[in-house]
PDB file of N, CA and C in Angstrom:
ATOM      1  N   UNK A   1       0.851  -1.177   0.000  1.00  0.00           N
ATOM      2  CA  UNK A   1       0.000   0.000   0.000  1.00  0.00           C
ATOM      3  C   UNK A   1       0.896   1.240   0.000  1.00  0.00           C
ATOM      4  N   UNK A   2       0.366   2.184  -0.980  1.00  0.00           N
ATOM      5  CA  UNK A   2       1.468   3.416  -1.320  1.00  0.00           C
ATOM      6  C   UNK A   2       1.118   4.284   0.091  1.00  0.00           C
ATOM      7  N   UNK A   3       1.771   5.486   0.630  1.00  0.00           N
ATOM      8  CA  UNK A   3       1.855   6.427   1.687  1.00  0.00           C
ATOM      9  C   UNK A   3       0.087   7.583   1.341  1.00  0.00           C
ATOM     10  N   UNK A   4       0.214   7.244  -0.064  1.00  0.00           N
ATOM     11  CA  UNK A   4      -1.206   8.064  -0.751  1.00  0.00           C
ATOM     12  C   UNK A   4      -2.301   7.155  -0.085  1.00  0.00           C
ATOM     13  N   UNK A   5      -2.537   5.989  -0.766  1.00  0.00           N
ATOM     14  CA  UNK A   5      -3.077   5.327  -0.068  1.00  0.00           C
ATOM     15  C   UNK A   5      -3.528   5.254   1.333  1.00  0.00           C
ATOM     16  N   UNK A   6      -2.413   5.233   2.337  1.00  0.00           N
ATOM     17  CA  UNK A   6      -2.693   5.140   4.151  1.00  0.00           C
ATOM     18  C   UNK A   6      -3.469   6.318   4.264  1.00  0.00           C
ATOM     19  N   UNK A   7      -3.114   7.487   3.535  1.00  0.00           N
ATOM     20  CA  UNK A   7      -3.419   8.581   4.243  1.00  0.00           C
ATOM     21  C   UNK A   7      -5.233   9.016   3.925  1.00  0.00           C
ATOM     22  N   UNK A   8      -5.529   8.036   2.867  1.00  0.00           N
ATOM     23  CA  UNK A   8      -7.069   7.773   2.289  1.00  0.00           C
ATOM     24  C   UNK A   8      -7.785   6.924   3.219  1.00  0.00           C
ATOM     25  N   UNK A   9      -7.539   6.516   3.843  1.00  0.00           N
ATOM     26  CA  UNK A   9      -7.879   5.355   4.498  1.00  0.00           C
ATOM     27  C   UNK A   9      -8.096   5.959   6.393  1.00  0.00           C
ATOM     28  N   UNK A  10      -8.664   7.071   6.153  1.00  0.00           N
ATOM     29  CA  UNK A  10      -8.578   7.963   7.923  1.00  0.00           C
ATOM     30  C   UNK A  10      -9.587   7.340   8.571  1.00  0.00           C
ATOM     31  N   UNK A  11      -9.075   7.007  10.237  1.00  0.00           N
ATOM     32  CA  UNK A  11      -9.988   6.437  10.836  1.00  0.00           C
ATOM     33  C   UNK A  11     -10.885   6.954  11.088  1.00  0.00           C
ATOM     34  N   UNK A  12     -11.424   8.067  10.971  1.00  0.00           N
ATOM     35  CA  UNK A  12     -12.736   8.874  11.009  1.00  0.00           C
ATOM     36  C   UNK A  12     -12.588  10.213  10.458  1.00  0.00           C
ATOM     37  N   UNK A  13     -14.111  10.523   9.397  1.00  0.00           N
ATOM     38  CA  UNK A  13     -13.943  11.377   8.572  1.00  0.00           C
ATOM     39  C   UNK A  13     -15.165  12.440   9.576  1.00  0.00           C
ATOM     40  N   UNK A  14     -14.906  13.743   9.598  1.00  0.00           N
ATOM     41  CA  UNK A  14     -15.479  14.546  10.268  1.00  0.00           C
ATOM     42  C   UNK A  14     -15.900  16.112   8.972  1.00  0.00           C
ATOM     43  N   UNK A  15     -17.320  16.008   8.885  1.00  0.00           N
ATOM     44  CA  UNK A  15     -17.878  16.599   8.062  1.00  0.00           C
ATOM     45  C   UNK A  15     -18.527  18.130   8.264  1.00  0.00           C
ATOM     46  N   UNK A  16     -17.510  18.986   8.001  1.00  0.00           N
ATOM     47  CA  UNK A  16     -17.832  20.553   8.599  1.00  0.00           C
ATOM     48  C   UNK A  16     -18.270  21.914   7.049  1.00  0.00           C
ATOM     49  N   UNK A  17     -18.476  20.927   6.347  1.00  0.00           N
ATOM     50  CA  UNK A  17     -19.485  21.611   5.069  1.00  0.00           C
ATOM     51  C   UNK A  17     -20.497  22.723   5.328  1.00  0.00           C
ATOM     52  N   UNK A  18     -19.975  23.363   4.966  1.00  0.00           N
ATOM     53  CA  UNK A  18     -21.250  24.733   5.479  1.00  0.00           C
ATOM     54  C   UNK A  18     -20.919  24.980   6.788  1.00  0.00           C
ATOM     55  N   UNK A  19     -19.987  24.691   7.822  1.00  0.00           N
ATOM     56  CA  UNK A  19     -19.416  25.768   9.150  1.00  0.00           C
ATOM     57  C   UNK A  19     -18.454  26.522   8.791  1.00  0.00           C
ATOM     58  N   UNK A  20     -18.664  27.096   9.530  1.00  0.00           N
ATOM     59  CA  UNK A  20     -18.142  28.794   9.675  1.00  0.00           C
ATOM     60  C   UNK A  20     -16.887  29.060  10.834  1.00  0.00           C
ATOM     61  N   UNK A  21     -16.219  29.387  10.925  1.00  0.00           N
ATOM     62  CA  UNK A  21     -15.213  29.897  11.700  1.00  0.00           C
ATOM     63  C   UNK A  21     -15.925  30.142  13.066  1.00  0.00           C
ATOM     64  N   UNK A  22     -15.920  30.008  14.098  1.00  0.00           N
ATOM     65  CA  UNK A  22     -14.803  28.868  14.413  1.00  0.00           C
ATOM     66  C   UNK A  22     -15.279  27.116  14.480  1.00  0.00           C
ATOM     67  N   UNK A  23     -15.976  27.120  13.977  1.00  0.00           N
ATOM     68  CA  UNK A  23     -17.059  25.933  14.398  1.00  0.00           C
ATOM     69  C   UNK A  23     -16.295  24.514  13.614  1.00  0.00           C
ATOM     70  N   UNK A  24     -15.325  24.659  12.085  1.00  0.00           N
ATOM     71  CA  UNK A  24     -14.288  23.823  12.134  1.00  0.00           C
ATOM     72  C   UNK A  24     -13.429  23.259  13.002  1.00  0.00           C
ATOM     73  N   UNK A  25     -12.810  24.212  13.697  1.00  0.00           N
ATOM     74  CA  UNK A  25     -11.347  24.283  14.079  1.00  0.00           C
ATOM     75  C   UNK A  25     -11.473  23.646  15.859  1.00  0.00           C
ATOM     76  N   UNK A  26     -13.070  23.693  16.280  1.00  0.00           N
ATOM     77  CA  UNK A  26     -13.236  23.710  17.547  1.00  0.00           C
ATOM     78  C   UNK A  26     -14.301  22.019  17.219  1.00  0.00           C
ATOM     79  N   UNK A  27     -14.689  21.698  16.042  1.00  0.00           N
ATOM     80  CA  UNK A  27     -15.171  20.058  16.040  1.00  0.00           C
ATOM     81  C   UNK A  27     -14.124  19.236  15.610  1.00  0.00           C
ATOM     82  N   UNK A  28     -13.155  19.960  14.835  1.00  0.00           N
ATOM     83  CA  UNK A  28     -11.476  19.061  14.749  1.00  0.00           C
ATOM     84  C   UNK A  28     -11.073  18.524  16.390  1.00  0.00           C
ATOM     85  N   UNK A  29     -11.229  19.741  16.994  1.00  0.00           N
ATOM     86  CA  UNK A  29     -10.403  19.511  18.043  1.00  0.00           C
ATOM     87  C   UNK A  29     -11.286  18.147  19.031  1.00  0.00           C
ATOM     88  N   UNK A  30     -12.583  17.929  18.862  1.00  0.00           N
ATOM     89  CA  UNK A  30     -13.142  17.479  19.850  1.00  0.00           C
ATOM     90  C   UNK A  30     -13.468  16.280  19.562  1.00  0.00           C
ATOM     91  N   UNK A  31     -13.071  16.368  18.165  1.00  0.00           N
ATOM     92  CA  UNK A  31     -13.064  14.514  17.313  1.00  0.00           C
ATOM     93  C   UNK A  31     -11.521  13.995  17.429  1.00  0.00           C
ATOM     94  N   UNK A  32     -10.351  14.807  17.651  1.00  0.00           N
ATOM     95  CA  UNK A  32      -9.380  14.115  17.850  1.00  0.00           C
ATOM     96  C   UNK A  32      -9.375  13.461  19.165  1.00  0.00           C
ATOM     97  N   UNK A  33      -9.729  14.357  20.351  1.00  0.00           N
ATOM     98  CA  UNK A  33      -9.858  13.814  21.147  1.00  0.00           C
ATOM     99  C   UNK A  33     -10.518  12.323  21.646  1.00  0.00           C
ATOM    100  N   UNK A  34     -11.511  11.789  20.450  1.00  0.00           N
ATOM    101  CA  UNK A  34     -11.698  10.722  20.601  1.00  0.00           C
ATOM    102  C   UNK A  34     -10.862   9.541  19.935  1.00  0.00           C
ATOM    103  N   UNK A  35      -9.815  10.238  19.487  1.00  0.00           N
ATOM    104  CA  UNK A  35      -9.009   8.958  18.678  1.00  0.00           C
ATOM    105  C   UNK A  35      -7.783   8.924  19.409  1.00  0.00           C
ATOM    106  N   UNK A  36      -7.028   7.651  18.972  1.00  0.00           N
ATOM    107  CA  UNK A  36      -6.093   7.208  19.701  1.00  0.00           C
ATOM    108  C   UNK A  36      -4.749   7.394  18.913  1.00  0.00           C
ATOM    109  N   UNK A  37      -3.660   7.424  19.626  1.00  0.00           N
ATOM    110  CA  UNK A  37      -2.658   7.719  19.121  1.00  0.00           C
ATOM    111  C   UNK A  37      -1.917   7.236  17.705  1.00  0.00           C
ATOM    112  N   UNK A  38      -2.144   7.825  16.702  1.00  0.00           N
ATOM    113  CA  UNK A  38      -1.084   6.936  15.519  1.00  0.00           C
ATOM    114  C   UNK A  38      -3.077   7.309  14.324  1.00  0.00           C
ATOM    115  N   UNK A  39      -4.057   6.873  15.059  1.00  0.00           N
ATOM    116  CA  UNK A  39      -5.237   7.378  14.328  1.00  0.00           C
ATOM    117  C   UNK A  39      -5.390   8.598  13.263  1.00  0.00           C
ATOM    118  N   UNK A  40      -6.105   8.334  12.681  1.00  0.00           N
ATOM    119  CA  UNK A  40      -6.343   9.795  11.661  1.00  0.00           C
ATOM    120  C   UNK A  40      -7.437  10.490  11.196  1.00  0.00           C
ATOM    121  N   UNK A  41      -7.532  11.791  11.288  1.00  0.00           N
ATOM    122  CA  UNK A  41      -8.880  12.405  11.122  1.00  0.00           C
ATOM    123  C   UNK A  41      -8.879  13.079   9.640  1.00  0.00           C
ATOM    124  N   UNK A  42      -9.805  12.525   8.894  1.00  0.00           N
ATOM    125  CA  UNK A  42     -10.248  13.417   7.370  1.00  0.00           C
ATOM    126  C   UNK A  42     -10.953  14.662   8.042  1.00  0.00           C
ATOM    127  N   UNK A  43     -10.824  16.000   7.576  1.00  0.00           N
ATOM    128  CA  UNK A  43     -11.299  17.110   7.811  1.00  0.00           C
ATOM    129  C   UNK A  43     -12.202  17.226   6.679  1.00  0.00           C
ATOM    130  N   UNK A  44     -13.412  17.812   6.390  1.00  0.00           N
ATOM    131  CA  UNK A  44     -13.790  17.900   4.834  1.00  0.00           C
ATOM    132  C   UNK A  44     -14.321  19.557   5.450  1.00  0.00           C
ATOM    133  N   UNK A  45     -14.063  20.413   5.127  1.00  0.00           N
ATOM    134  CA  UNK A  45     -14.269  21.789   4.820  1.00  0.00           C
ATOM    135  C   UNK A  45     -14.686  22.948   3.652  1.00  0.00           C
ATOM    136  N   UNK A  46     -15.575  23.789   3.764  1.00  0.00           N
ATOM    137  CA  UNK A  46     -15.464  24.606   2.968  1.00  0.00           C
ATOM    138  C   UNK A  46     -15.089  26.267   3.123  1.00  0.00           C
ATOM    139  N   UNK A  47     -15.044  26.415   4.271  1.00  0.00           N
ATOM    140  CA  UNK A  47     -14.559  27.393   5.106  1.00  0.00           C
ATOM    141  C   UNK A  47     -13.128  28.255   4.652  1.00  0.00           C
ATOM    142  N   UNK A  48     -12.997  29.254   4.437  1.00  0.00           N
ATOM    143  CA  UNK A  48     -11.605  29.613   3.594  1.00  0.00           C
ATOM    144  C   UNK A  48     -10.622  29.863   4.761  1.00  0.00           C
ATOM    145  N   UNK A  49     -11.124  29.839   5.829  1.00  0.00           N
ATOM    146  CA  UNK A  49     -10.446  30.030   7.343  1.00  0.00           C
ATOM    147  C   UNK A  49     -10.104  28.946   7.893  1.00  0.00           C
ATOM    148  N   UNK A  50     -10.865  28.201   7.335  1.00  0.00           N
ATOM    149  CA  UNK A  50     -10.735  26.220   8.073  1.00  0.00           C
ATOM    150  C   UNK A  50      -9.170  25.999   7.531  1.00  0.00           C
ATOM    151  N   UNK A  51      -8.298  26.265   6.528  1.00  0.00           N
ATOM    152  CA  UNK A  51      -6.900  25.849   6.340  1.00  0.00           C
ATOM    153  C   UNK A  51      -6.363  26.321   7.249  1.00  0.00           C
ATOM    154  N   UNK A  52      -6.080  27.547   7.848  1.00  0.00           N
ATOM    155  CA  UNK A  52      -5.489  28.361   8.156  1.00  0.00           C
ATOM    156  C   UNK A  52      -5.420  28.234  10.297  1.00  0.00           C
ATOM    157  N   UNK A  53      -6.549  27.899   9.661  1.00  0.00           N
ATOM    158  CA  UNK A  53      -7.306  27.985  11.645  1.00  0.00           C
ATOM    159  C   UNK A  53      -6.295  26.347  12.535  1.00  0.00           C
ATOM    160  N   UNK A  54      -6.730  25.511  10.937  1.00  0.00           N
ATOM    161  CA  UNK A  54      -6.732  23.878  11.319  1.00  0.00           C
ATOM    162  C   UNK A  54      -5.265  23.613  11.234  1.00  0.00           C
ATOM    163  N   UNK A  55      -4.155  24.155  10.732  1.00  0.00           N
ATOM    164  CA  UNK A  55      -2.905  24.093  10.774  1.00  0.00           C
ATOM    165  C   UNK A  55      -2.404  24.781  12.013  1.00  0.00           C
ATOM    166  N   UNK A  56      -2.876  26.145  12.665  1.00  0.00           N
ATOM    167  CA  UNK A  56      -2.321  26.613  13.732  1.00  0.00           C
ATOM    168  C   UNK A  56      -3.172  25.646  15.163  1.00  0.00           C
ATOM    169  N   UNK A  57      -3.845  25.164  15.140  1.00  0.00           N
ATOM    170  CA  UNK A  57      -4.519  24.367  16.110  1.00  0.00           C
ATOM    171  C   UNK A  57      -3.575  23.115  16.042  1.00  0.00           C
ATOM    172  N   UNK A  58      -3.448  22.525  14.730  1.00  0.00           N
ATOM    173  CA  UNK A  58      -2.090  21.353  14.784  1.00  0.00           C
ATOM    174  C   UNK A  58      -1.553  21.503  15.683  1.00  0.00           C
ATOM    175  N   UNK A  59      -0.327  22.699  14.955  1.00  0.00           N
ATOM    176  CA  UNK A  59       0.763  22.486  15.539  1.00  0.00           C
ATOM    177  C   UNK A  59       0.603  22.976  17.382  1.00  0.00           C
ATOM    178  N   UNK A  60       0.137  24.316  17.701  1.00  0.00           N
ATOM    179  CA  UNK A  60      -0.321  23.946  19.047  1.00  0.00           C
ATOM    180  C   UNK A  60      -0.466  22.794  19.729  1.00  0.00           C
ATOM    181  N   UNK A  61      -0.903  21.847  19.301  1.00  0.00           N
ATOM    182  CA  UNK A  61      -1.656  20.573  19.891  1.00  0.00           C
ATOM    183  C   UNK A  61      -0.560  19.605  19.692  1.00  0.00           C
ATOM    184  N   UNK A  62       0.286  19.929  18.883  1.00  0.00           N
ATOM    185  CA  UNK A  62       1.375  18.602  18.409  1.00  0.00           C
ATOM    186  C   UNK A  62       0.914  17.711  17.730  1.00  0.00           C
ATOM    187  N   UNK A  63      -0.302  18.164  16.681  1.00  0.00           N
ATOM    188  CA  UNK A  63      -0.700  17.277  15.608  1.00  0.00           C
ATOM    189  C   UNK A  63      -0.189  17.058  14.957  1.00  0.00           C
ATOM    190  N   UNK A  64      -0.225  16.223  13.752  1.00  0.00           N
ATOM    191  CA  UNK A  64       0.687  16.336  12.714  1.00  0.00           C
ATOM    192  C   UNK A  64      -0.632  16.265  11.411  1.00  0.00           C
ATOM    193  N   UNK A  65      -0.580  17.220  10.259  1.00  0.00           N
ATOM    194  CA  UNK A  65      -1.275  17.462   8.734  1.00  0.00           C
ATOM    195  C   UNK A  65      -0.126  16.733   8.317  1.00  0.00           C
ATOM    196  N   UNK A  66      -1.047  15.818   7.386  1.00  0.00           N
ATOM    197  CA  UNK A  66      -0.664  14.695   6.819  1.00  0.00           C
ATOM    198  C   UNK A  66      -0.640  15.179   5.197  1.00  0.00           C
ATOM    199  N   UNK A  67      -2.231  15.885   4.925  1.00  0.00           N
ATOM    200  CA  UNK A  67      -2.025  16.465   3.420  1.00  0.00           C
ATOM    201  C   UNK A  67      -3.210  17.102   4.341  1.00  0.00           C
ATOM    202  N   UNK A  68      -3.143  18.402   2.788  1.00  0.00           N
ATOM    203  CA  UNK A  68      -4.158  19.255   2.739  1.00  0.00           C
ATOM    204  C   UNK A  68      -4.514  19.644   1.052  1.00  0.00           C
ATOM    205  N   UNK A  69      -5.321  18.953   0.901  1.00  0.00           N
ATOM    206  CA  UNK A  69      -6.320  18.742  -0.294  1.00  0.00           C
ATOM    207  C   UNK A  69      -7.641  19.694  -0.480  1.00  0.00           C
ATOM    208  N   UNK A  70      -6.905  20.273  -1.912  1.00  0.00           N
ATOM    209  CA  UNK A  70      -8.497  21.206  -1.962  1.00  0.00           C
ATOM    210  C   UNK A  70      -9.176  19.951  -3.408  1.00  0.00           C
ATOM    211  N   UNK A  71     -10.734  19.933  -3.060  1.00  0.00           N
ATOM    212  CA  UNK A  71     -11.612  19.359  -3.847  1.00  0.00           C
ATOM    213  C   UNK A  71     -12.013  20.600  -4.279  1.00  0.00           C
ATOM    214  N   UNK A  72     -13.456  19.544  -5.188  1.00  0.00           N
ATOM    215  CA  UNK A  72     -14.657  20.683  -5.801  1.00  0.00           C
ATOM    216  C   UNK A  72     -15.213  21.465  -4.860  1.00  0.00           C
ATOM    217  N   UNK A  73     -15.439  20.827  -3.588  1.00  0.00           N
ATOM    218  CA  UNK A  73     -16.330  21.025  -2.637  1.00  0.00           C
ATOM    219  C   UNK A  73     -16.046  21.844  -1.450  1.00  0.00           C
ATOM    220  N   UNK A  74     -14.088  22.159  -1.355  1.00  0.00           N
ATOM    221  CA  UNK A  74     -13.568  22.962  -0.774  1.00  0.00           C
ATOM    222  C   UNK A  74     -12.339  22.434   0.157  1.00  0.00           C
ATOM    223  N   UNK A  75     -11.785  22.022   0.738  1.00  0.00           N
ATOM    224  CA  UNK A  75     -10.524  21.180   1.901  1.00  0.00           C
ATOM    225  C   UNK A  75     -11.097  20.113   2.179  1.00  0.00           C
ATOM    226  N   UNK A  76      -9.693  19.277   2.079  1.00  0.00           N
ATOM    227  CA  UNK A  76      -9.989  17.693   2.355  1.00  0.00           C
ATOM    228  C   UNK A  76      -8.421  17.738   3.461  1.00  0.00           C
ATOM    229  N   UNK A  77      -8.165  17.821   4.527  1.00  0.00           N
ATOM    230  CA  UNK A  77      -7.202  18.254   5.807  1.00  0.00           C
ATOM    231  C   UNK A  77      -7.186  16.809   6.556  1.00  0.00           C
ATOM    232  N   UNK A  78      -6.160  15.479   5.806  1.00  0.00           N
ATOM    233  CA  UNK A  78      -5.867  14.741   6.923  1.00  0.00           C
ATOM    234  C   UNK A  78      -5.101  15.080   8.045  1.00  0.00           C
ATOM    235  N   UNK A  79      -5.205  14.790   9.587  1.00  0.00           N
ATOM    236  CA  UNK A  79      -4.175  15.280  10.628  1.00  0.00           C
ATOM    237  C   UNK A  79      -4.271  13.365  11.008  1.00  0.00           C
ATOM    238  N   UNK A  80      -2.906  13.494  11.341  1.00  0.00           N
ATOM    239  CA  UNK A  80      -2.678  12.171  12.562  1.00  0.00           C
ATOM    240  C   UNK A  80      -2.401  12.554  13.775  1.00  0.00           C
ATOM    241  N   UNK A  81      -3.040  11.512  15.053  1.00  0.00           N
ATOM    242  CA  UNK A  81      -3.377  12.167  16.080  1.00  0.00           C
ATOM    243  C   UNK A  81      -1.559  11.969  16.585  1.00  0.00           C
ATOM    244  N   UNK A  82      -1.102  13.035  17.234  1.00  0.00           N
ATOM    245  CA  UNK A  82       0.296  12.212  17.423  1.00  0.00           C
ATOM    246  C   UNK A  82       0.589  11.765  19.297  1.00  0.00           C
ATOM    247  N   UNK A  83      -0.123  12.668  19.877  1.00  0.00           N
ATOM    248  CA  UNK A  83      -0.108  12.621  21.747  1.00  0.00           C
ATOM    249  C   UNK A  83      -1.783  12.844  21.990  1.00  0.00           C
TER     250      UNK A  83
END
């Protein structure tokens, strides 16, 4: 399995289509919390603030963005949970 591959394959995809600042950046945070270490969260966004918000919340947190993918539909933001 290619590294493209793993990173398709997120243990839970969290769907923030039509939220608004801050309402991404604060259901990222409360769905990682339910995953376990090495786990991975798909972000799906349309928010033009959701890149920006969801990378400085990372690194704060000691996440790690895996990719950040724009679709038709607007950000596709894998993070792995790392602590």
């Amino acid at each position: 399995m290619s590294h493209n591959e793993e990173i398709r394959k997120a243990s839970r995809v969290l769907d923030c289509i039509g939220m608004y600042c801050p309402v991404p950046v604060m259901r990222t945070s409360e769905e990682m919390e339910k995953l376990a270490v090495g786990d991975t969260l798909e972000v799906l966004a349309d928010d033009s603030a959701a890149e920006s918000d969801i990378q400085a919340w990372a690194k704060r947190r000691g996440q790690k963005i895996l990719a950040i993918e724009r679709t038709v539909e607007g950000l596709r933001i894998t993070i792995e949970k790392m602590q």
